[in-house]
C-alpha atoms as a PDB file:
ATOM      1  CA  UNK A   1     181.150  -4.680 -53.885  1.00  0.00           C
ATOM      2  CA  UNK A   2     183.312  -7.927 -54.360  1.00  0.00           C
ATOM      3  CA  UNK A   3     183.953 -10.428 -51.950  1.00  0.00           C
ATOM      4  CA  UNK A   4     187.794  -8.842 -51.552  1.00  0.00           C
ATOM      5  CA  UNK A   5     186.491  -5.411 -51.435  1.00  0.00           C
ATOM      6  CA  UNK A   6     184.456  -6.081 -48.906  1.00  0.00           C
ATOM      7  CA  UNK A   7     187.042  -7.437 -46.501  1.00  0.00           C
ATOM      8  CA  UNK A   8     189.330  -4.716 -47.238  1.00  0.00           C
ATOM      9  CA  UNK A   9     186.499  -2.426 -45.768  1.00  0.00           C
ATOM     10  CA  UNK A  10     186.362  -4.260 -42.772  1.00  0.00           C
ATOM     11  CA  UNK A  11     189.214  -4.572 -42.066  1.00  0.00           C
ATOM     12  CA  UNK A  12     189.973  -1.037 -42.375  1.00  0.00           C
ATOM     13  CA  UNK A  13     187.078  -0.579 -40.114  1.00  0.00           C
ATOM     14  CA  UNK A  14     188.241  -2.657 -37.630  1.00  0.00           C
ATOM     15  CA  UNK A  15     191.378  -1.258 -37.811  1.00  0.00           C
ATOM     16  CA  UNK A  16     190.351   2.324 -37.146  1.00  0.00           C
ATOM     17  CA  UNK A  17     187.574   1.475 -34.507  1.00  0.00           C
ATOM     18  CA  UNK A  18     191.031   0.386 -32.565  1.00  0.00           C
ATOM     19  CA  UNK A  19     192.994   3.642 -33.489  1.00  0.00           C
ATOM     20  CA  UNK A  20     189.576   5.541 -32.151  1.00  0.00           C
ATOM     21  CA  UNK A  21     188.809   2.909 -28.570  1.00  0.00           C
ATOM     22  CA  UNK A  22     192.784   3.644 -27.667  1.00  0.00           C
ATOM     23  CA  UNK A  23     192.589   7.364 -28.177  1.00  0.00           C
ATOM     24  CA  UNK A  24     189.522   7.557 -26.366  1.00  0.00           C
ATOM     25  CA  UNK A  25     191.130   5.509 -23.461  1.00  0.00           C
ATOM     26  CA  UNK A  26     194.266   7.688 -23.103  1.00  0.00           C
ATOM     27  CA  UNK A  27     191.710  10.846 -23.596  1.00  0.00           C
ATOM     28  CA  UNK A  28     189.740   9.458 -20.420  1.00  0.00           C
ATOM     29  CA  UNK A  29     192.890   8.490 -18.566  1.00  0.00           C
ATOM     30  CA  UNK A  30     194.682  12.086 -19.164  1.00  0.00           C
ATOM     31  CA  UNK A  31     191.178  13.737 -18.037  1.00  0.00           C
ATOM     32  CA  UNK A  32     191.345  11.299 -15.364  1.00  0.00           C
ATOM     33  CA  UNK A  33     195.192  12.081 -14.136  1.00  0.00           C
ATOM     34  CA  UNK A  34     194.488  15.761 -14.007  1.00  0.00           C
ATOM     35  CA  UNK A  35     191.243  15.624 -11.840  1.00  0.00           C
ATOM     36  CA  UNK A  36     193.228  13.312  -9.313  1.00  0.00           C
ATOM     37  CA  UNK A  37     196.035  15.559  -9.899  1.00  0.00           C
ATOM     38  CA  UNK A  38     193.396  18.205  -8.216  1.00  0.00           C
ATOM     39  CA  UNK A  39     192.026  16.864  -5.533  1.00  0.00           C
ATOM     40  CA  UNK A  40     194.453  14.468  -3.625  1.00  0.00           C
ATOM     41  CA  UNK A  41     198.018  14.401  -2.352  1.00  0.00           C
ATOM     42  CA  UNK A  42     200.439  12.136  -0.552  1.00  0.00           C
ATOM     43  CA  UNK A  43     201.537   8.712  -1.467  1.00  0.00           C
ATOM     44  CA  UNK A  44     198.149   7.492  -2.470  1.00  0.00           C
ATOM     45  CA  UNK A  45     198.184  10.587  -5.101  1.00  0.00           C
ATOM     46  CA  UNK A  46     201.561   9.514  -6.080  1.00  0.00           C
ATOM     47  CA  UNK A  47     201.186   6.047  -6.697  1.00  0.00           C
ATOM     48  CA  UNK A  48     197.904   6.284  -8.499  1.00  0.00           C
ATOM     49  CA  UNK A  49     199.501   8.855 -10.621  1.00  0.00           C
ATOM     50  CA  UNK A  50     202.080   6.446 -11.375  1.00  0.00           C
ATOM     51  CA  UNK A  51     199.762   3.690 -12.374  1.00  0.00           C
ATOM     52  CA  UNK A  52     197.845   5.929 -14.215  1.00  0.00           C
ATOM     53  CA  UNK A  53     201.062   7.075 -16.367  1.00  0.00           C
ATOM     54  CA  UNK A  54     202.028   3.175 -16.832  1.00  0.00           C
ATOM     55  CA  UNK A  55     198.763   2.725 -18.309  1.00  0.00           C
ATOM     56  CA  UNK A  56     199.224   5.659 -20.536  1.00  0.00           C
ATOM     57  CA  UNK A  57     202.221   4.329 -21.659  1.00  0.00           C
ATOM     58  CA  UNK A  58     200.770   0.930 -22.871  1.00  0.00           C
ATOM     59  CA  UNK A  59     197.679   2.052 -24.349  1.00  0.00           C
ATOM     60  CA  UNK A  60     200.129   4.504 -26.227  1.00  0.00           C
ATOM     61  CA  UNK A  61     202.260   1.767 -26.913  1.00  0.00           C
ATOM     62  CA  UNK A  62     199.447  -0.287 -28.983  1.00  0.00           C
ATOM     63  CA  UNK A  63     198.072   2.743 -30.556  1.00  0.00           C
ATOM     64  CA  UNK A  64     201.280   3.304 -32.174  1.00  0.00           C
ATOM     65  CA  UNK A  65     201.026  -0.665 -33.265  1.00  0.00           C
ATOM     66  CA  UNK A  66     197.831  -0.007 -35.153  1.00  0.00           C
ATOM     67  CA  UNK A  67     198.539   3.460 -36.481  1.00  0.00           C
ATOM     68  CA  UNK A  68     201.358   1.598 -38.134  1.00  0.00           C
ATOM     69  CA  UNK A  69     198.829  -1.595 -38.642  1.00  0.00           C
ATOM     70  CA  UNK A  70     196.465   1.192 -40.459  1.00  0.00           C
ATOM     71  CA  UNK A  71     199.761   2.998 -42.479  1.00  0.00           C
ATOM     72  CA  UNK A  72     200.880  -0.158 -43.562  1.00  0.00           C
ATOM     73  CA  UNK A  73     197.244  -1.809 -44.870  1.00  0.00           C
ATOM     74  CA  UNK A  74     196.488   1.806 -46.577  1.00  0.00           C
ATOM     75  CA  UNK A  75     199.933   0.875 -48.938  1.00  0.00           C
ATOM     76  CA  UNK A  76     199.013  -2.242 -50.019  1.00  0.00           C
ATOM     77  CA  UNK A  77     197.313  -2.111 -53.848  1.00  0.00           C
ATOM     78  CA  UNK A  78     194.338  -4.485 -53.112  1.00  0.00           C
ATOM     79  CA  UNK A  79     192.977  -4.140 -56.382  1.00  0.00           C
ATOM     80  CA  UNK A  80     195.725  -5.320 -58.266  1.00  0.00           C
ATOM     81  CA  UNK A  81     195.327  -8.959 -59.886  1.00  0.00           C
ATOM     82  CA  UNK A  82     197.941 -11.294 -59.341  1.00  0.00           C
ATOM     83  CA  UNK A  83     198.574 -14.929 -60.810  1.00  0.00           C
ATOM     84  CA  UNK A  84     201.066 -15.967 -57.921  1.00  0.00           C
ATOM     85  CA  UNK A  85     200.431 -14.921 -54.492  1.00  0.00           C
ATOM     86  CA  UNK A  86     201.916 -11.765 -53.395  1.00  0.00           C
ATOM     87  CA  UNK A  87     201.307  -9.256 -50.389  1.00  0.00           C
ATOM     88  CA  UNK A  88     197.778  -7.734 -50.875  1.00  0.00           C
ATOM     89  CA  UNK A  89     196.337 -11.346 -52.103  1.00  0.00           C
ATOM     90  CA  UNK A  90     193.354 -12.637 -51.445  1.00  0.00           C
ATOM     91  CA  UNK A  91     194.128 -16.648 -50.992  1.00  0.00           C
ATOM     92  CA  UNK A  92     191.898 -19.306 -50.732  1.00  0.00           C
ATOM     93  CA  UNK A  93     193.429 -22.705 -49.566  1.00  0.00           C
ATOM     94  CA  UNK A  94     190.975 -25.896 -48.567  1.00  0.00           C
ATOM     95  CA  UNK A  95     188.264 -24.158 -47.396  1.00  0.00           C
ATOM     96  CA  UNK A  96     189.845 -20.824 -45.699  1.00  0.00           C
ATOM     97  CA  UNK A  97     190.638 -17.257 -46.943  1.00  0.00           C
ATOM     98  CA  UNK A  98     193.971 -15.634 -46.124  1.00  0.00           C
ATOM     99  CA  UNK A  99     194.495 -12.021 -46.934  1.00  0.00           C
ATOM    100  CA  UNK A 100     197.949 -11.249 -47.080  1.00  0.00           C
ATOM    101  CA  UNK A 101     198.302  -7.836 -45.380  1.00  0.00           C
ATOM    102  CA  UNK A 102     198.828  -7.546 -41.617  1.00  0.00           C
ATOM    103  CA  UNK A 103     198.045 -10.027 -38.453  1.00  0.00           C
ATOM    104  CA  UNK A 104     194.261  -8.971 -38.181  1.00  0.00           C
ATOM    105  CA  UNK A 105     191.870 -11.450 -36.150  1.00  0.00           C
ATOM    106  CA  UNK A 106     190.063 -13.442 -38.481  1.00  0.00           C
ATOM    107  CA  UNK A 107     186.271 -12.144 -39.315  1.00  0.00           C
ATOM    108  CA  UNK A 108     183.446 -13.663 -41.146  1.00  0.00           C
ATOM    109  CA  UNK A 109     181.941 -12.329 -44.369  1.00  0.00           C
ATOM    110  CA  UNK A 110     179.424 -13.706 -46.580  1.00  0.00           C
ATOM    111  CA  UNK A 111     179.589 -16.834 -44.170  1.00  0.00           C
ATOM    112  CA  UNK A 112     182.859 -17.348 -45.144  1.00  0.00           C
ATOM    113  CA  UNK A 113     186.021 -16.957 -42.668  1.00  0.00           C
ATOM    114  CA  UNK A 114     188.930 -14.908 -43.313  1.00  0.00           C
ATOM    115  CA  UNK A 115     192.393 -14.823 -41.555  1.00  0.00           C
ATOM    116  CA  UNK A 116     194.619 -11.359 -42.304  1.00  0.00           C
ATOM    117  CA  UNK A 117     198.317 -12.398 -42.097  1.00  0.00           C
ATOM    118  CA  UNK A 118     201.183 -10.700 -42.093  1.00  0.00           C
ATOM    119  CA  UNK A 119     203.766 -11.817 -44.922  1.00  0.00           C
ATOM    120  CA  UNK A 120     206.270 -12.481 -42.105  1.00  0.00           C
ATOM    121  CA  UNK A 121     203.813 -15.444 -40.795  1.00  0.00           C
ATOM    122  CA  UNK A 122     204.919 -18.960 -41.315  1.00  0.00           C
ATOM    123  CA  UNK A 123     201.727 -19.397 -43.418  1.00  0.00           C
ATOM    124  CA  UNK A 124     202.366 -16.307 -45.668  1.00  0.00           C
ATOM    125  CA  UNK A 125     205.747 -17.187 -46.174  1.00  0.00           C
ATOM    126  CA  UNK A 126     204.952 -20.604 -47.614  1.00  0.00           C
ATOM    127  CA  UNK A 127     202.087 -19.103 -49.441  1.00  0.00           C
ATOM    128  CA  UNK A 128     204.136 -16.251 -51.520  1.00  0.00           C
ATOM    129  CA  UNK A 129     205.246 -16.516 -54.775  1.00  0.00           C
ATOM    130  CA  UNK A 130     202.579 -20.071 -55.556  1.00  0.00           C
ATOM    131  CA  UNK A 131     199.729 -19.782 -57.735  1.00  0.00           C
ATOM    132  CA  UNK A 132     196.545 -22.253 -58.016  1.00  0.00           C
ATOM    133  CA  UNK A 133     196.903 -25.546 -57.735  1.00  0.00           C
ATOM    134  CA  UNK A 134     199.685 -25.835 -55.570  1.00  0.00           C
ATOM    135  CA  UNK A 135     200.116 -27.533 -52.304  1.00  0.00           C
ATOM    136  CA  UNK A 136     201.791 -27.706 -49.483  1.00  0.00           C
ATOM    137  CA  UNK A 137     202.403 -28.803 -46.010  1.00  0.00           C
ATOM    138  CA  UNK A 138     202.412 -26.586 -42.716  1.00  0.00           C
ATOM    139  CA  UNK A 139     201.863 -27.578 -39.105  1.00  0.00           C
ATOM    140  CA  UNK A 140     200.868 -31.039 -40.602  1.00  0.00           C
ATOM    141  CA  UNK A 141     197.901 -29.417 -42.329  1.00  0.00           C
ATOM    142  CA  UNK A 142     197.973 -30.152 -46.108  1.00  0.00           C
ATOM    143  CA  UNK A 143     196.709 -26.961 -47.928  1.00  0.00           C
ATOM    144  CA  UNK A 144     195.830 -26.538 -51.780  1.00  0.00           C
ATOM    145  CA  UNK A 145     195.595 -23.265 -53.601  1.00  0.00           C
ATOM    146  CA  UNK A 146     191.939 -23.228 -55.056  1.00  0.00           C
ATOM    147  CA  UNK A 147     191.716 -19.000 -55.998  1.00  0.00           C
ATOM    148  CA  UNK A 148     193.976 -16.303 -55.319  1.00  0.00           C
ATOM    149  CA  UNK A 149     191.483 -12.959 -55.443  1.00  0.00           C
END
C-alpha cells in the first residue's frame, strides 16, 4: 500500500469511527430519554428531558457534519496523478504533508505528519493550481513544493 493510500484509509477510518461514536451517543441518549421518560415526572422530568433533547440535537448536528465529511472524501479520485495541485492531492511542502480533501486533524503515518485540508483553507487555496518547485508565503511561513503524490 503507498504512502497516499495509506492515509486515505485512515482517514476514512477516522472518519467513520466518528459517524459510529455519534450514533452510538444519540442511541444511548434516546434509550436514556425514554427510561427517564418512565420513571419520573414534574419539573425535574421536564427539564432533564429538555437537556437531554438539546444534546440530541448537537450530537445530531455533528453527525450530519461528518456524514457529509465522509460523502464528500468518498468523491474525491485519490488515485488520480496530477502535475499541479488539485483537490485529492497529496502535497508535500518543507517538511509537511497536506492532503487536499476535507479539514481532518492531522495524523502520523510512517513517522511522517499529515494535515487534511479543506480546499476552502487559506493554505489550500494558495496551494491549488502550483506544481513542484514553487514557493510561497503564508502566515510568514515560506513553503516550497518538494512532491505532489
Amino acid at each position: 500500500m503507498t504512502f497516499k493510500a495509506q492515509i486515505v484509509a485512515q482517514y476514512e477510518q477516522r472518519i467513520q469511527d466518528k459517524i459510529d461514536a455519534f450514533q452510538d451517543m444519540i442511541a444511548a441518549l434516546s434509550e436514556d430519554s425514554k427510561n427517564d421518560a418512565k420513571g419520573s415526572a414534574g419539573d425535574k422530568h421536564e427539564t432533564a428531558l429538555s437537556m437531554m433533547h438539546i444534546e440530541q440535537e448537537k450530537l445530531n448536528y455533528k453527525l450530519k457534519e461528518y456524514l457529509n465529511d465522509s460523502q464528500d472524501f468518498s468523491k474525491i479520485d485519490f488515485e488520480k496523478k496530477h502535475s499541479k495541485i488539485q483537490i485529492g492531492s497529496l502535497v508535500q511542502a518543507n517538511s509537511n504533508y497536506f492532503l487536499i480533501s476535507v479539514a481532518l486533524p492531522k495524523i502520523t503515518i510512517q513517522g511522517q505528519t499529515v494535515f487534511g485540508i479543506s480546499p476552502q483553507s487559506p493554505l489550500a487555496l494558495e496551494l491549488l493550481g502550483r506544481e513542484v518547485g514553487e514557493s510561497f508565503k503564508i502566515n510568514t511561513m515560506d513553503y516550497l513544493i518538494n512532491e505532489i503524490f
